[in-house]
Each structure stands twice: as C-alpha cells, then as structure tokens.
PDB file of N, CA and C in Angstrom:
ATOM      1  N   UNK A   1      12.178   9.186  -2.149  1.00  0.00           N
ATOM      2  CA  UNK A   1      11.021   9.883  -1.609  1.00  0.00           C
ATOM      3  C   UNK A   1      10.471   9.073  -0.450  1.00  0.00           C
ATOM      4  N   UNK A   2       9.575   9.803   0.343  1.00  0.00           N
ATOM      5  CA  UNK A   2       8.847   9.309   1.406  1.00  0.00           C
ATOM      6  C   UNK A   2       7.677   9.020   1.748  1.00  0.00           C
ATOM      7  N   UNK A   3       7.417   7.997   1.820  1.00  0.00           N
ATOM      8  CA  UNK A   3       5.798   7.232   1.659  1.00  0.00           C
ATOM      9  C   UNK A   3       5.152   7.309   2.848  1.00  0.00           C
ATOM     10  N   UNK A   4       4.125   7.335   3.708  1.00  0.00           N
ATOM     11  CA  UNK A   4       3.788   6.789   4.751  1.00  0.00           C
ATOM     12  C   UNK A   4       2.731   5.903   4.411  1.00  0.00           C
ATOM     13  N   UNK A   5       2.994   4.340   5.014  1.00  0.00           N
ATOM     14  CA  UNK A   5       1.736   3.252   4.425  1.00  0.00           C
ATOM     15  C   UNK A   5       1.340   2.693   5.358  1.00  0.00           C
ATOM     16  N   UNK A   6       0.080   2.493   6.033  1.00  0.00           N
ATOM     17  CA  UNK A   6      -0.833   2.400   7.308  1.00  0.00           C
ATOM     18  C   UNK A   6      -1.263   0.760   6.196  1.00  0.00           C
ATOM     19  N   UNK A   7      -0.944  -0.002   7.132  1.00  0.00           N
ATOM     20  CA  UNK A   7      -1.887  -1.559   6.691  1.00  0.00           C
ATOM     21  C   UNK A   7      -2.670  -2.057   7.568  1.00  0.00           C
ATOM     22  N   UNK A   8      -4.016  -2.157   6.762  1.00  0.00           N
ATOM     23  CA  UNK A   8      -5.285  -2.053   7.751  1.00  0.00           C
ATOM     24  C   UNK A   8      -5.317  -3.429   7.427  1.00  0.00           C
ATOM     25  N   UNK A   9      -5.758  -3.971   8.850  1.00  0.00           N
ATOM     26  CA  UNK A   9      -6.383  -5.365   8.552  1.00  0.00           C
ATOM     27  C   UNK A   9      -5.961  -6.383   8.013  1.00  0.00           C
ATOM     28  N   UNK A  10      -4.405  -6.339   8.099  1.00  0.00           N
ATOM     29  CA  UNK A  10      -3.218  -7.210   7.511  1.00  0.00           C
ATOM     30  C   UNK A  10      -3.416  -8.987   8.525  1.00  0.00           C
ATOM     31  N   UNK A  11      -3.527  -9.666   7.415  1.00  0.00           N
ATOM     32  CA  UNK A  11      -3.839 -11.180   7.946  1.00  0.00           C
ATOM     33  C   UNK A  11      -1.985 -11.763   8.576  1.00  0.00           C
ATOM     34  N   UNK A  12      -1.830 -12.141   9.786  1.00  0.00           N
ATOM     35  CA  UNK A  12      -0.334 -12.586   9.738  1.00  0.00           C
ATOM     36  C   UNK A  12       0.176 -11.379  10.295  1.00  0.00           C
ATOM     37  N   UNK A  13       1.419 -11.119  10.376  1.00  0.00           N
ATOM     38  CA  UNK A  13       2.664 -10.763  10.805  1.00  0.00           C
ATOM     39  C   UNK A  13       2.877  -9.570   9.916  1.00  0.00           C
ATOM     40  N   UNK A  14       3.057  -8.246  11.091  1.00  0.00           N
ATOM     41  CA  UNK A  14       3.527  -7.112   9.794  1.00  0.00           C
ATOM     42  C   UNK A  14       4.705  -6.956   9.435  1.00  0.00           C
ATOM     43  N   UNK A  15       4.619  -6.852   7.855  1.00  0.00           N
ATOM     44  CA  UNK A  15       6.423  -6.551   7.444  1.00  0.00           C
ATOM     45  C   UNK A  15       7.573  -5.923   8.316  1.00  0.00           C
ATOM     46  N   UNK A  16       8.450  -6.079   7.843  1.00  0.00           N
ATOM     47  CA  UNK A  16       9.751  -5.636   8.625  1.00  0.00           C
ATOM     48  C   UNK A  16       9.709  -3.791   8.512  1.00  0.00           C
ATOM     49  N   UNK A  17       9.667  -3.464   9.545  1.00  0.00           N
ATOM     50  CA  UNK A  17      10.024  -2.156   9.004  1.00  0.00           C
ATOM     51  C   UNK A  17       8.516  -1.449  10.209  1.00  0.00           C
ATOM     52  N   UNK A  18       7.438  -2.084  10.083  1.00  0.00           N
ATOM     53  CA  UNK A  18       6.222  -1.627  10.353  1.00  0.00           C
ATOM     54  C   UNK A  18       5.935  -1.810  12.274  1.00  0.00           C
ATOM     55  N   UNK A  19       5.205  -0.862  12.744  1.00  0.00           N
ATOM     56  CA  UNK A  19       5.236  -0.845  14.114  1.00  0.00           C
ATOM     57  C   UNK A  19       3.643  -1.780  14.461  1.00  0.00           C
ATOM     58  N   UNK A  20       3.228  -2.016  15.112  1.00  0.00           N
ATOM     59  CA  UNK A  20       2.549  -2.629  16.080  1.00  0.00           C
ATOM     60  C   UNK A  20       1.101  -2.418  14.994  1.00  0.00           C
ATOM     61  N   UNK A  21       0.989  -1.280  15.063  1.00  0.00           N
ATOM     62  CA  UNK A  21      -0.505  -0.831  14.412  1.00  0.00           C
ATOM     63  C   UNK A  21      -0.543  -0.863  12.889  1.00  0.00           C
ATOM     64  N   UNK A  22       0.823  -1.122  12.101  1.00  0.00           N
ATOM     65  CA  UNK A  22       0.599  -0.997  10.826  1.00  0.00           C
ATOM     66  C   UNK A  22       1.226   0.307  10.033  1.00  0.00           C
ATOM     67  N   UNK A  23       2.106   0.794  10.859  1.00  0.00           N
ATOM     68  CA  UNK A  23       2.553   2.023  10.151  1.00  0.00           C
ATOM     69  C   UNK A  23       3.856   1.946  10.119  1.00  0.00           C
ATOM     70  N   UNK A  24       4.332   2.697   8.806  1.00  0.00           N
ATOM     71  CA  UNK A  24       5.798   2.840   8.619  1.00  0.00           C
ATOM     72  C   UNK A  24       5.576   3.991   7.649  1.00  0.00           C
ATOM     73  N   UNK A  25       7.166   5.021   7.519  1.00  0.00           N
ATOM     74  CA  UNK A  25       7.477   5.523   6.370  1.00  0.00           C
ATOM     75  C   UNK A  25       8.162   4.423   5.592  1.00  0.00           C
ATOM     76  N   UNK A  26       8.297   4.702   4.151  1.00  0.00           N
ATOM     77  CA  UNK A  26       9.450   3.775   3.504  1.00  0.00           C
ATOM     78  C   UNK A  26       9.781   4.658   2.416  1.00  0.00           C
ATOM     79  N   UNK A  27      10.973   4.353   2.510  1.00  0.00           N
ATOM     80  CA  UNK A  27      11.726   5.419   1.555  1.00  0.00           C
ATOM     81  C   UNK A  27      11.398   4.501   0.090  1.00  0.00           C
ATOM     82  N   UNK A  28      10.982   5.308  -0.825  1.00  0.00           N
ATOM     83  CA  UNK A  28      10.819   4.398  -2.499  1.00  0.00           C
ATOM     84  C   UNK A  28      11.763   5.370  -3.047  1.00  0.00           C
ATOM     85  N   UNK A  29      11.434   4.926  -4.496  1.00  0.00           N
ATOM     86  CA  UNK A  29      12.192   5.112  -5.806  1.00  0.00           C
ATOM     87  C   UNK A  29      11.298   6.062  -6.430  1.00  0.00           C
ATOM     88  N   UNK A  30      11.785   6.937  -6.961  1.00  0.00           N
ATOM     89  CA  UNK A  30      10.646   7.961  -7.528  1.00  0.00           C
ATOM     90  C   UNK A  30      10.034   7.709  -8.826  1.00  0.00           C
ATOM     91  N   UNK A  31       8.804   7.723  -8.957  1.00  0.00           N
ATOM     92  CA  UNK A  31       8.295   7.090 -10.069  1.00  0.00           C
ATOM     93  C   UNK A  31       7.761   5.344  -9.675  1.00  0.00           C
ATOM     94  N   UNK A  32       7.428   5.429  -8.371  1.00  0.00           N
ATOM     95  CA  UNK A  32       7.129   4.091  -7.639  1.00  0.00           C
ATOM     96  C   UNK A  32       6.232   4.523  -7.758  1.00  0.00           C
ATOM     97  N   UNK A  33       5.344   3.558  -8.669  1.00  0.00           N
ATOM     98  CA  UNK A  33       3.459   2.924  -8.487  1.00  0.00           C
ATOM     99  C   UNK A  33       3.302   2.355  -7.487  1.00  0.00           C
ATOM    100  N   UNK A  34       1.963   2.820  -6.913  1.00  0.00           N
ATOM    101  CA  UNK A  34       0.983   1.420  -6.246  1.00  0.00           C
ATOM    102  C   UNK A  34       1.257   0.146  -6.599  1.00  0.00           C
ATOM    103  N   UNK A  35       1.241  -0.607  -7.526  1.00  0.00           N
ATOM    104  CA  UNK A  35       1.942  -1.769  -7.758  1.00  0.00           C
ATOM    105  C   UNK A  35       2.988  -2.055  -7.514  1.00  0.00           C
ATOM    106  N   UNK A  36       3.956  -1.252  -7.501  1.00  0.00           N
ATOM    107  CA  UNK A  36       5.363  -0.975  -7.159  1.00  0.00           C
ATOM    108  C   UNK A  36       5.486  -1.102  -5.163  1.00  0.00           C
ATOM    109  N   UNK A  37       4.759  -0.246  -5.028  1.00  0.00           N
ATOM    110  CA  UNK A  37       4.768  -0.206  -3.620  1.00  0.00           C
ATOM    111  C   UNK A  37       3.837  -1.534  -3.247  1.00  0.00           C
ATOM    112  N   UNK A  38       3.373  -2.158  -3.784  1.00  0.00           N
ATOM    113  CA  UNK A  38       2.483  -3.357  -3.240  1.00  0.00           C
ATOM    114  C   UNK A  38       3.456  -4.925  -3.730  1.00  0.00           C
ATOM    115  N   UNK A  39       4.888  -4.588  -4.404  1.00  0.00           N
ATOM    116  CA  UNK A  39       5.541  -5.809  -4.546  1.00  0.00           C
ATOM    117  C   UNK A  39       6.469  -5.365  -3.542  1.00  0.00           C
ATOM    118  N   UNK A  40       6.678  -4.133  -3.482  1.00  0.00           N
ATOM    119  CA  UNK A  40       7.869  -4.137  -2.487  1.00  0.00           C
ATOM    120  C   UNK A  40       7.191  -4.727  -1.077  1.00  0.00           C
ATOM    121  N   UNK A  41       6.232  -4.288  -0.782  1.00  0.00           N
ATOM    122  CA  UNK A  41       5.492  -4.952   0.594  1.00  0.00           C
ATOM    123  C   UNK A  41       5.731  -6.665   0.876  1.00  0.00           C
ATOM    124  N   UNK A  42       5.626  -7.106  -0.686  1.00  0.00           N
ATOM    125  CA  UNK A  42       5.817  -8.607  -0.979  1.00  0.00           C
ATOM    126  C   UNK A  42       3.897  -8.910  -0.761  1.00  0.00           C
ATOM    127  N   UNK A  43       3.374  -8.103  -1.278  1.00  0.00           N
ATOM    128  CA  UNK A  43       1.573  -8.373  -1.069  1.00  0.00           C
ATOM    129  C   UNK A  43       1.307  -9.707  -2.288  1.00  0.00           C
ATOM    130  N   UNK A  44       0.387 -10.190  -1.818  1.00  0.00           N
ATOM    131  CA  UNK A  44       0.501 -10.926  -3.525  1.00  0.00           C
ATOM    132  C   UNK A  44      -0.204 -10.798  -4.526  1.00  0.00           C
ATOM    133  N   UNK A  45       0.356 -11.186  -5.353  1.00  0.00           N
ATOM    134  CA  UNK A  45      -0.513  -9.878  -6.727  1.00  0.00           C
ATOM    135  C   UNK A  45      -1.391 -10.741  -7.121  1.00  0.00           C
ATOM    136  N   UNK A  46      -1.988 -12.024  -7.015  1.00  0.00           N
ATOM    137  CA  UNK A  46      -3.072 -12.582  -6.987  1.00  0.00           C
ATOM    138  C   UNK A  46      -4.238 -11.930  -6.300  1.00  0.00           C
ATOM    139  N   UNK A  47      -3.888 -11.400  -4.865  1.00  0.00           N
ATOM    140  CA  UNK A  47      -5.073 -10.554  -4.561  1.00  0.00           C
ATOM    141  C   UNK A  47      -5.456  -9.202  -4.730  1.00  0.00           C
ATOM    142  N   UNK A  48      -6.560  -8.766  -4.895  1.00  0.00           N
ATOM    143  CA  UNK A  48      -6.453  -7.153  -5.065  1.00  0.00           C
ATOM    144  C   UNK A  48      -7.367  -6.705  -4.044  1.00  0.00           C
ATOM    145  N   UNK A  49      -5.924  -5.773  -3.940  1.00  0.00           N
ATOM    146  CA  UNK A  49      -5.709  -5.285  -2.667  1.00  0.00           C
ATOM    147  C   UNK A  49      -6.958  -3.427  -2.747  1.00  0.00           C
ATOM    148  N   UNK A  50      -7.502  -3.269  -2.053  1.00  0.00           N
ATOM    149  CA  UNK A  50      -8.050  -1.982  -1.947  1.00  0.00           C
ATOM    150  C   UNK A  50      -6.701  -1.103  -1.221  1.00  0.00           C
ATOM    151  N   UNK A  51      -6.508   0.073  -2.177  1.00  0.00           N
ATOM    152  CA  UNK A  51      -5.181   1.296  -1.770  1.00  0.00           C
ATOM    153  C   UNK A  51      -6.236   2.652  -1.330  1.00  0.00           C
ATOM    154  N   UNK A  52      -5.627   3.248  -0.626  1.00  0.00           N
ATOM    155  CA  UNK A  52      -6.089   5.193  -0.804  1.00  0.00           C
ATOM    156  C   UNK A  52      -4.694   5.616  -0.692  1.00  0.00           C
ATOM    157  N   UNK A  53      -4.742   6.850  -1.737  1.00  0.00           N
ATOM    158  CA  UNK A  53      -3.431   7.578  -1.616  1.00  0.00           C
ATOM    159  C   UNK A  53      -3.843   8.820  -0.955  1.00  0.00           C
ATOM    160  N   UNK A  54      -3.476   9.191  -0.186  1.00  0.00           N
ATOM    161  CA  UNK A  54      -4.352  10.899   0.641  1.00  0.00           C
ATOM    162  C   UNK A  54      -5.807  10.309   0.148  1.00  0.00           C
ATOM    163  N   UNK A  55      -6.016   9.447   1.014  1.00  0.00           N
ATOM    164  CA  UNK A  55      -7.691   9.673   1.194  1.00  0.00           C
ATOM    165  C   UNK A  55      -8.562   9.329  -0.178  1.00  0.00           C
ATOM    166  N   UNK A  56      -8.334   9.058  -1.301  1.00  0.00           N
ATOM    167  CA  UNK A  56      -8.199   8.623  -2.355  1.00  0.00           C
ATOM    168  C   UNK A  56      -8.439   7.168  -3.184  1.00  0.00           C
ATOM    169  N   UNK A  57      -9.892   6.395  -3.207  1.00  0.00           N
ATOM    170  CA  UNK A  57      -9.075   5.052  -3.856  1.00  0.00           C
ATOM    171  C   UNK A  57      -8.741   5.447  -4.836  1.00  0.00           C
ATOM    172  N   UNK A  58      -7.131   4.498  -4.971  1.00  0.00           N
ATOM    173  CA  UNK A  58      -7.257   3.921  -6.319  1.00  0.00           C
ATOM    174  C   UNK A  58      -7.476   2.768  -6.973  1.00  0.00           C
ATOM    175  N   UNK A  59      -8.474   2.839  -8.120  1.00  0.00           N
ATOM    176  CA  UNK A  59      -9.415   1.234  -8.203  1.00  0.00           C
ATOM    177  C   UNK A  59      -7.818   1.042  -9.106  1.00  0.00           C
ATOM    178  N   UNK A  60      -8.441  -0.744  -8.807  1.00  0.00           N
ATOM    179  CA  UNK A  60      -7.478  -1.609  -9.215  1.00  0.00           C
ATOM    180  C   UNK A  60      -6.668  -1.507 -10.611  1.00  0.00           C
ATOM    181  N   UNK A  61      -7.614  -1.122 -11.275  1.00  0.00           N
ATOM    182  CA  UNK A  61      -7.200  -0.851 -13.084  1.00  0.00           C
ATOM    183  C   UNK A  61      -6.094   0.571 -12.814  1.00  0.00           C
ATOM    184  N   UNK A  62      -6.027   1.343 -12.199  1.00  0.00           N
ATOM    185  CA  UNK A  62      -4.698   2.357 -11.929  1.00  0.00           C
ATOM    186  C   UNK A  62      -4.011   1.757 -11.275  1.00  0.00           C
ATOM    187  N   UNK A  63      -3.701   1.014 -10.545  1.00  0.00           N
ATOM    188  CA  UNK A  63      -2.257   0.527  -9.258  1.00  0.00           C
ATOM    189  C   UNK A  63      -1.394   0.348  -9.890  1.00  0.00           C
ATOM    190  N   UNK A  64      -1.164   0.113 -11.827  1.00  0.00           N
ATOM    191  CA  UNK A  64       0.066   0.412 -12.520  1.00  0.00           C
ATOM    192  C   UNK A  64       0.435   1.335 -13.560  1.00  0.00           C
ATOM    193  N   UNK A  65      -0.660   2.769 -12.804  1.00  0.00           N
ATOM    194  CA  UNK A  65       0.318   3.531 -13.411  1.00  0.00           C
ATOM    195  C   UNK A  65      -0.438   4.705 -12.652  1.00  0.00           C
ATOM    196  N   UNK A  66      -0.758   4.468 -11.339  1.00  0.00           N
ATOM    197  CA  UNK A  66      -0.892   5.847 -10.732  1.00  0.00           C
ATOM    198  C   UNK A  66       0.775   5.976  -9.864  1.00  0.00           C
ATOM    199  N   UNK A  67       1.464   7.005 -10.281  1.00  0.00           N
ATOM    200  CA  UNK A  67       2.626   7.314  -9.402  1.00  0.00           C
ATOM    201  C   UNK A  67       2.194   8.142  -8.117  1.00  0.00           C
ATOM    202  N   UNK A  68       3.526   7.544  -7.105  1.00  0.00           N
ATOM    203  CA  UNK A  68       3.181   7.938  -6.090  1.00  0.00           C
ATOM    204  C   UNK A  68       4.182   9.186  -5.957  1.00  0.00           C
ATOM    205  N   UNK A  69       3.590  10.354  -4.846  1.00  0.00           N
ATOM    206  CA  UNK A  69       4.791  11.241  -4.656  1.00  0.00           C
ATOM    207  C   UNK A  69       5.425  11.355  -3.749  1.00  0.00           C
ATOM    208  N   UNK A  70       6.204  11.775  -3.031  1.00  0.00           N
ATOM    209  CA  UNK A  70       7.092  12.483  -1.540  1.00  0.00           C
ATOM    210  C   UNK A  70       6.045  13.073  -0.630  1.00  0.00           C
ATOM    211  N   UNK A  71       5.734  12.387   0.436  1.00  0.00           N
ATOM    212  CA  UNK A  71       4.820  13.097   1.242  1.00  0.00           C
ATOM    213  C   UNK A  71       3.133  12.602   1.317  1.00  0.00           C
ATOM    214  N   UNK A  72       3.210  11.401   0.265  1.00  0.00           N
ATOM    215  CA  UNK A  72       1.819  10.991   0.018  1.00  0.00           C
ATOM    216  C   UNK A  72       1.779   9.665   0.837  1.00  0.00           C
ATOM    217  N   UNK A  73       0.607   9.415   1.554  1.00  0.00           N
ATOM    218  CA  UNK A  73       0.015   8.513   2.286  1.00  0.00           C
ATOM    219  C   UNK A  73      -0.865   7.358   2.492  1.00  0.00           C
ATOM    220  N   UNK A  74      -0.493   6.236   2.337  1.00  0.00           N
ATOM    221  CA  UNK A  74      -1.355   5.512   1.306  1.00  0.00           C
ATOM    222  C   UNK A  74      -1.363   4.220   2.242  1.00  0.00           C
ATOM    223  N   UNK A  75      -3.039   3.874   2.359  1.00  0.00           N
ATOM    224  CA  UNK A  75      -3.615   3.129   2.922  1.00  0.00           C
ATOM    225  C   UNK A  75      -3.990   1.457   2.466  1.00  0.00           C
ATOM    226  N   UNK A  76      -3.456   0.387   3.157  1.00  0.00           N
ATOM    227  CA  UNK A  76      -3.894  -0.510   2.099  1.00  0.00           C
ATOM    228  C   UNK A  76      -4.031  -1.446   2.897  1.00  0.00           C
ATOM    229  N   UNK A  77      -5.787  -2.449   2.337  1.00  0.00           N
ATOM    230  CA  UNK A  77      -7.056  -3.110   3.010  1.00  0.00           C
ATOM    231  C   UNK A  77      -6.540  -4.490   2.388  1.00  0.00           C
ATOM    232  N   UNK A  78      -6.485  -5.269   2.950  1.00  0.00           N
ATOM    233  CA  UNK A  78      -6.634  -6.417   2.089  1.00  0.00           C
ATOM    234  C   UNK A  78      -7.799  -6.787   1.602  1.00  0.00           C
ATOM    235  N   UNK A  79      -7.818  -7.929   1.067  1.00  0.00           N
ATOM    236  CA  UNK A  79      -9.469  -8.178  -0.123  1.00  0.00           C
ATOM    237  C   UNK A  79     -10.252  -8.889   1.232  1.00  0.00           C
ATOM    238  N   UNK A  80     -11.759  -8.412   1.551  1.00  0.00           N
ATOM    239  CA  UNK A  80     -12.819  -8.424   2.148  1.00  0.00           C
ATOM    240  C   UNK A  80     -13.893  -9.571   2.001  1.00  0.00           C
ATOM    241  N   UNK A  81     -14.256 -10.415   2.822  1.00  0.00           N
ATOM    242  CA  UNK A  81     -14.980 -11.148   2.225  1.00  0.00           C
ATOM    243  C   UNK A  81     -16.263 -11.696   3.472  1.00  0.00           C
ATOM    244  N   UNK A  82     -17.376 -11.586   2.823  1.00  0.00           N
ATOM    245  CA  UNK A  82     -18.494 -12.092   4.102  1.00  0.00           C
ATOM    246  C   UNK A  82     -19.458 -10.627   3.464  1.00  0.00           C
ATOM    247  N   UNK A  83     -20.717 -10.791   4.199  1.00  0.00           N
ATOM    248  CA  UNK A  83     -22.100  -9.817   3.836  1.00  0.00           C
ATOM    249  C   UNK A  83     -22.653  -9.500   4.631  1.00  0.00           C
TER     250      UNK A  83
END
C-alpha cells in the first residue's frame, strides 16, 4: 500500500527517499501501524513523536495499533519543547 508522510520540523537530514520539504510516498506492508511506520523511518522510539493520519491525531497510546490504509496521509512533528 501507499502512504504519503510529510515530516514537519525534522531536526538533521531527511531520510532517504524524502524530497527537500519533507515529503515522500512509501510503499508499506499492509497492516503497518504508526509505530510501524515510525521504525521504518528509523524515528526513535524514545521520543514521542506527534502523528495525524488525514488530518487526525493519533495520541501516543494508539501508534500501536492504529493501522494505516492505501491512500492515507500522515503527518509527523517531532517532540516540541520551549513556552
């Protein structure tokens, strides 16, 4: 299936695959979680990461076991810090 994942505000160098601004499709595995899609990124699972799937958060306590589908779009913030 086909993902599209926009990375906002990514600290460093964007993954392989990703254009200038943070966007790529990536083909997954069906039945790929948010968690799933956040190891394949290589994110680290020490931090938690803010996701939207279509516009959507999903809080942290779902990222292992909200599935993703074909065609869904999913946004992801790294962790925020300052007031």
């Amino acid at each position: 299936m086909n993902v599209k994942v926009k990375l906002v505000s990514m600290p460093g160098h964007q993954p392989s695959g990703f254009d200038e601004f943070g966007n790529a499709t990536l083909k997954l595995d069906s039945q790929t979680t948010v968690t799933g899609l956040l190891a394949q990124l290589r994110l680290s699972d020490l931090e938690t990461y803010m996701v939207l799937v279509n516009g959507t958060v999903i809080p942290p306590s779902e990222h292992g076991s909200h599935v993703l589908a074909d065609g869904d779009e999913a946004a992801v913030f790294p962790p925020m810090e300052g007031g």
